[in-house]
Protein backbone atom coordinates (compact mmCIF):
# COMPACT_ATOMS: atom_id res chain seq x y z
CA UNK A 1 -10.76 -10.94 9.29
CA UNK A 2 -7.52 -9.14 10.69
CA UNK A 3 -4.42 -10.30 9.54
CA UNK A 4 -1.30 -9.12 10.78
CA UNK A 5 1.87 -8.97 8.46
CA UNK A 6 5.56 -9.70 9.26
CA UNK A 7 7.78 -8.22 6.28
CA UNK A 8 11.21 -9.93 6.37
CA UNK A 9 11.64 -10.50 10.32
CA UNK A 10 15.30 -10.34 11.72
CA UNK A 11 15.14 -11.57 15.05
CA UNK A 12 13.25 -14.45 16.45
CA UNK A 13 12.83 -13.36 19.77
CA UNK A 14 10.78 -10.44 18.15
CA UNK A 15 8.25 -13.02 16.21
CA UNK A 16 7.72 -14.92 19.03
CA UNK A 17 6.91 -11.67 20.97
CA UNK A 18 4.44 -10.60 18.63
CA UNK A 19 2.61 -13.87 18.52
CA UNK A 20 2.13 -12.96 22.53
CA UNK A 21 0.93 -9.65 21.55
CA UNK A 22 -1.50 -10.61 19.29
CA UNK A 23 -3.51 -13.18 21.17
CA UNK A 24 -3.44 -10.50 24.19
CA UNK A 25 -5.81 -8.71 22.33
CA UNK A 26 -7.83 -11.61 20.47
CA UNK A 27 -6.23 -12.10 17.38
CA UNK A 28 -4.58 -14.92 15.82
CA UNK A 29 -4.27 -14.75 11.78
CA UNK A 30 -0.14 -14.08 10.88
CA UNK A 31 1.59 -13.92 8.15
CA UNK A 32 4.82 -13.92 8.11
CA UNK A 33 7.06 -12.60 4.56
CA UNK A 34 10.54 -13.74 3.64
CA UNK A 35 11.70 -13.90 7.49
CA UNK A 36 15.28 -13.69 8.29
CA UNK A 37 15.25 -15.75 11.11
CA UNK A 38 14.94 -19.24 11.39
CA UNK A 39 11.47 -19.28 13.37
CA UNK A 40 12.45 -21.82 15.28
CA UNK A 41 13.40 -22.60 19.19
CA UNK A 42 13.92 -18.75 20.18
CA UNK A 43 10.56 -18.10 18.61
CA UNK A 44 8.64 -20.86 19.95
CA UNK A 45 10.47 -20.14 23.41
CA UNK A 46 8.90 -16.06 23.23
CA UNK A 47 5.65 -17.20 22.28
CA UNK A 48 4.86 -19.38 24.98
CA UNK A 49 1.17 -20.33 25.47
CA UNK A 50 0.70 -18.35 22.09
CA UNK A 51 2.56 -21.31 20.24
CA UNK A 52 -0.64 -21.84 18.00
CA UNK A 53 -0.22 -18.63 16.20
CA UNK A 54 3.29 -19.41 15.35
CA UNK A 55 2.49 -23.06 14.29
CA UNK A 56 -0.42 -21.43 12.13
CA UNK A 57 1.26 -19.10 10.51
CA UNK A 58 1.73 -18.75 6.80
CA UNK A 59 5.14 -18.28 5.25
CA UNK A 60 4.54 -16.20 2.04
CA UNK A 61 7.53 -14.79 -0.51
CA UNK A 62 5.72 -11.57 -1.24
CA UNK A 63 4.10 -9.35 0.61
CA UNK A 64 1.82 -9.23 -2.75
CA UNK A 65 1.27 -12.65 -1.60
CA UNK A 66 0.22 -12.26 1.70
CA UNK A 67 -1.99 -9.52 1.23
CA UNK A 68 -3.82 -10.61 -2.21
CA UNK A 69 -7.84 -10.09 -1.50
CA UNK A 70 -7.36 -7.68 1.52
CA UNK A 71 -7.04 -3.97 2.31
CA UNK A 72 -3.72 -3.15 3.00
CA UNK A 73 -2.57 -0.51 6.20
CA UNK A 74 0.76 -0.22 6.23
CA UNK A 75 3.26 1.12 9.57
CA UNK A 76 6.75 2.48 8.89
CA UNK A 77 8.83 5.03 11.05
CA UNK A 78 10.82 5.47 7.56
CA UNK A 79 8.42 7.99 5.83
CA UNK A 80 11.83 10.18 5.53
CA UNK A 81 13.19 8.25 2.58
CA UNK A 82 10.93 8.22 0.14
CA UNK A 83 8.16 10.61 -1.58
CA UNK A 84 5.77 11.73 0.62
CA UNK A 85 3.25 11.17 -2.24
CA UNK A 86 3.31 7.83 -1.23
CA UNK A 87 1.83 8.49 2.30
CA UNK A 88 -0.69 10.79 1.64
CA UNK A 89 -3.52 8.59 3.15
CA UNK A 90 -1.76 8.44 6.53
CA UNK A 91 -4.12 8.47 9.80
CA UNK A 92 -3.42 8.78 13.29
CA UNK A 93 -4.06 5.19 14.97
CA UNK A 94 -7.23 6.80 16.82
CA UNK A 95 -9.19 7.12 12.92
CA UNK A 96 -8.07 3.69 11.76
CA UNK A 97 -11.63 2.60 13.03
CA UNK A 98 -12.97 5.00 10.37
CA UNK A 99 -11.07 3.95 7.82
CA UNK A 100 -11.15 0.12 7.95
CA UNK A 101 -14.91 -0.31 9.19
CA UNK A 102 -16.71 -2.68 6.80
CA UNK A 103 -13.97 -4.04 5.20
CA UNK A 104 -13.95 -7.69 5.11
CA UNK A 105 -10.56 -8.56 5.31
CA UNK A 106 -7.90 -6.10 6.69
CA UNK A 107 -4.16 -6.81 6.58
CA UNK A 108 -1.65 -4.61 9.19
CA UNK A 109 1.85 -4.59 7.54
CA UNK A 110 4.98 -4.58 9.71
CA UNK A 111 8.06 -4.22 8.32
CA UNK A 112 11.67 -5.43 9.33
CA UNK A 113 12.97 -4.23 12.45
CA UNK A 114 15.95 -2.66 10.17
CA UNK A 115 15.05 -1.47 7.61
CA UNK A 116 11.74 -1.14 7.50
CA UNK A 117 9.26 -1.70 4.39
CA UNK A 118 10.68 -0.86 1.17
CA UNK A 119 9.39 1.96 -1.60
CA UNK A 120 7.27 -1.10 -3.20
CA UNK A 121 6.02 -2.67 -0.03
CA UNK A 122 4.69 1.28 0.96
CA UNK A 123 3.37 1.51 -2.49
CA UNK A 124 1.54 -1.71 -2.27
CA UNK A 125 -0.70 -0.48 1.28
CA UNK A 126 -3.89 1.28 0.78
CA UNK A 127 -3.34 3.28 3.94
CA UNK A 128 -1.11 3.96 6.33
CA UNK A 129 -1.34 4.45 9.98
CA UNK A 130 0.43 6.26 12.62
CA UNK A 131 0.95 5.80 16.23
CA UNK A 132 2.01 8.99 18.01
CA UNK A 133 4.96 8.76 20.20
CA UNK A 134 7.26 10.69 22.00
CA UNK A 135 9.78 12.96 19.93
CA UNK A 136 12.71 12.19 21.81
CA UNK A 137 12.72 8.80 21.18
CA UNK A 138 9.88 7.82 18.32
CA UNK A 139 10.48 4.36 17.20
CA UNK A 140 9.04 1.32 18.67
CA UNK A 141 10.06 -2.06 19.21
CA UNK A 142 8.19 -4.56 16.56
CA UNK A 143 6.64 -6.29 19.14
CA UNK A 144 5.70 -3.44 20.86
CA UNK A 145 4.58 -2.02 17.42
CA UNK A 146 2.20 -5.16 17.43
CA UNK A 147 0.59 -4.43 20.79
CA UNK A 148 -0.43 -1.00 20.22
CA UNK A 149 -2.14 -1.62 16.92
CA UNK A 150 -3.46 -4.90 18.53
CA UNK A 151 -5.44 -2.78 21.34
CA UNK A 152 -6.24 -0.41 19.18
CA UNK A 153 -7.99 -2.62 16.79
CA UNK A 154 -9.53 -5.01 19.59
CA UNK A 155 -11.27 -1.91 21.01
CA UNK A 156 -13.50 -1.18 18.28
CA UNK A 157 -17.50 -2.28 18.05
CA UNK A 158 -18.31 -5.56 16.79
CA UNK A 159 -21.78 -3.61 15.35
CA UNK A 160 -22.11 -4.55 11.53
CA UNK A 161 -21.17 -1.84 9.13
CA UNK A 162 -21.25 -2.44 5.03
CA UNK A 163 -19.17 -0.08 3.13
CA UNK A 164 -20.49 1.37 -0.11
CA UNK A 165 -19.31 -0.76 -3.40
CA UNK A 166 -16.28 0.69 -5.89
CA UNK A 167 -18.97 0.77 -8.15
CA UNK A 168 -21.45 2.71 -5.93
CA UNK A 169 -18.24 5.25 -5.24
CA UNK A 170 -17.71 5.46 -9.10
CA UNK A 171 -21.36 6.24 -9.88
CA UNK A 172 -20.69 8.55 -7.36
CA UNK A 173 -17.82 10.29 -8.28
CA UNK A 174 -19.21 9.97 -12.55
CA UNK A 175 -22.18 12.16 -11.09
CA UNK A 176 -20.31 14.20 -9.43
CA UNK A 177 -18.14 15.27 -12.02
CA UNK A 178 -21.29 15.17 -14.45
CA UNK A 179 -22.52 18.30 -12.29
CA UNK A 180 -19.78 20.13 -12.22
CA UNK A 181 -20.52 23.97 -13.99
CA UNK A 182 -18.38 24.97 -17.12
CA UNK A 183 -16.79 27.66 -15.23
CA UNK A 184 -14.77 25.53 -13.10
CA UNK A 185 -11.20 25.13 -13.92
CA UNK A 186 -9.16 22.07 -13.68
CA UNK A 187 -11.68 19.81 -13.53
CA UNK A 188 -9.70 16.46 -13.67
CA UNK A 189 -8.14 17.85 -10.55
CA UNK A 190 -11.39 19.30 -8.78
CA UNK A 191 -12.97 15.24 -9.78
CA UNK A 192 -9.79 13.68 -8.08
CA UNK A 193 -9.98 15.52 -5.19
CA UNK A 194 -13.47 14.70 -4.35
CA UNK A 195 -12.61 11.13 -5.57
CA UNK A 196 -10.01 10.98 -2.62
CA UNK A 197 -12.20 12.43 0.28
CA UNK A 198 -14.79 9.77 -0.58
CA UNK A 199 -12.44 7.20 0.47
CA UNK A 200 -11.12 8.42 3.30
CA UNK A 201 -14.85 9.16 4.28
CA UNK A 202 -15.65 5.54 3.33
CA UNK A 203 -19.50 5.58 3.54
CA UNK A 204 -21.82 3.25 4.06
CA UNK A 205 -23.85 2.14 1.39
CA UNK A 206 -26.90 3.94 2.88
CA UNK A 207 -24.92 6.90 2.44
CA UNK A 208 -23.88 6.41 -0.71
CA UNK A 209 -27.49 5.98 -2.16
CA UNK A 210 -28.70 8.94 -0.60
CA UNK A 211 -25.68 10.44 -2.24
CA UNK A 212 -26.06 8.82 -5.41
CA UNK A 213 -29.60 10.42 -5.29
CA UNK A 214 -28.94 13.46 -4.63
CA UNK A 215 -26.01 14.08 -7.73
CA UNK A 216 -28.90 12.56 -9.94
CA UNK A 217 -31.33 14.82 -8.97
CA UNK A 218 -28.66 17.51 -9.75
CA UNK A 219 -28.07 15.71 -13.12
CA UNK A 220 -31.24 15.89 -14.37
């Protein structure tokens, strides 16, 4: 399941748009988080024949709320004002694919057309994702926002694909760090690392036997 996020909406005209731009490209599950606006004739006017994702959708007061059980992606033109720690698993839209396949349930957080997500709400996403657009001008309309990610998403294979388990990927990483030699320095840091390219590479869980074989076999 794909659920797209609304954090704090400001303008109806804008929900109602990206109820439109959702069922476009096949998808109907929104949340919507502390909105601003009322929701209510301007919305329902924008939607038009998409009124059943606005009548559907679920009101939340957190964004913890809305997203509780699901893998977070966040989208925010704001990466300027805070840490850039806190976007270090940022992808280009193309490799969201890669990065989502086999999860079960995948939330897309948009945040207010002012302001943005906040420091929390960032903190909160798993990943983040970014669409590439022109320098001169680089920010997107919500809406518009919506339909891009929509496309992207509705464009990729319906084959079935089962991500390794967090316990397979901490076996993993336990062996891992279990064969490292006693010459290398820094190990905490050397474990973390590998820690974080294993789930950005999220394998399958194929591919995490064979590698759970294979750092055994070193282990031994």
């Amino acid at each position: 399941m794909i659920r797209f996020v609304l954090v704090r909406p400001e303008h109806d005209l804008n929900v109602g748009l990206a109820c439109r731009a959702m069922k476009n490209f096949g998808f109907k599950e929104l949340a919507i988080v502390s909105p601003k606006c009322e929701l209510g004739f301007e919305a329902r006017k924008y939607a038009k024949h998409t009124g059943d994702v606005l009548r559907n959708a679920r009101v939340f007061g957190s964004l913890e709320e809305a997203t509780k059980g699901f893998f977070v992606v966040g989208t925010s033109a704001q990466k300027k004002r805070f840490r850039r720690s806190l976007f270090k698993n940022c992808v280009a839209l193309q490799r969201l694919q890669d990065r989502v396949k086999g999860k079960k349930r995948v939330a897309i957080v948009f945040g207010s057309e002012g302001t943005g997500l906040t420091e929390g709400e960032c903190a909160a996403c798993d990943l983040f994702v970014h669409v590439p657009t022109g320098k001169e001008h680089p920010v997107l309309n919500l809406s518009h926002s919506i339909a891009v990610v929509a496309y992207a998403l509705s464009q990729f294979p319906k084959t079935m694909y089962v991500s390794a388990s967090g316990k397979q990927v901490a076996q993993i990483v336990k062996l891992f760090a279990g064969s490292l030699g006693g010459s290398v320095k820094d190990r905490r840091r050397v474990v973390l690392a590998f820690e974080r390219v294993l789930e950005r590479a999220n394998p399958s869980r194929e591919e995490a036997g064979a590698l759970l074989a294979g750092f055994s076999s070193l282990n031994k």
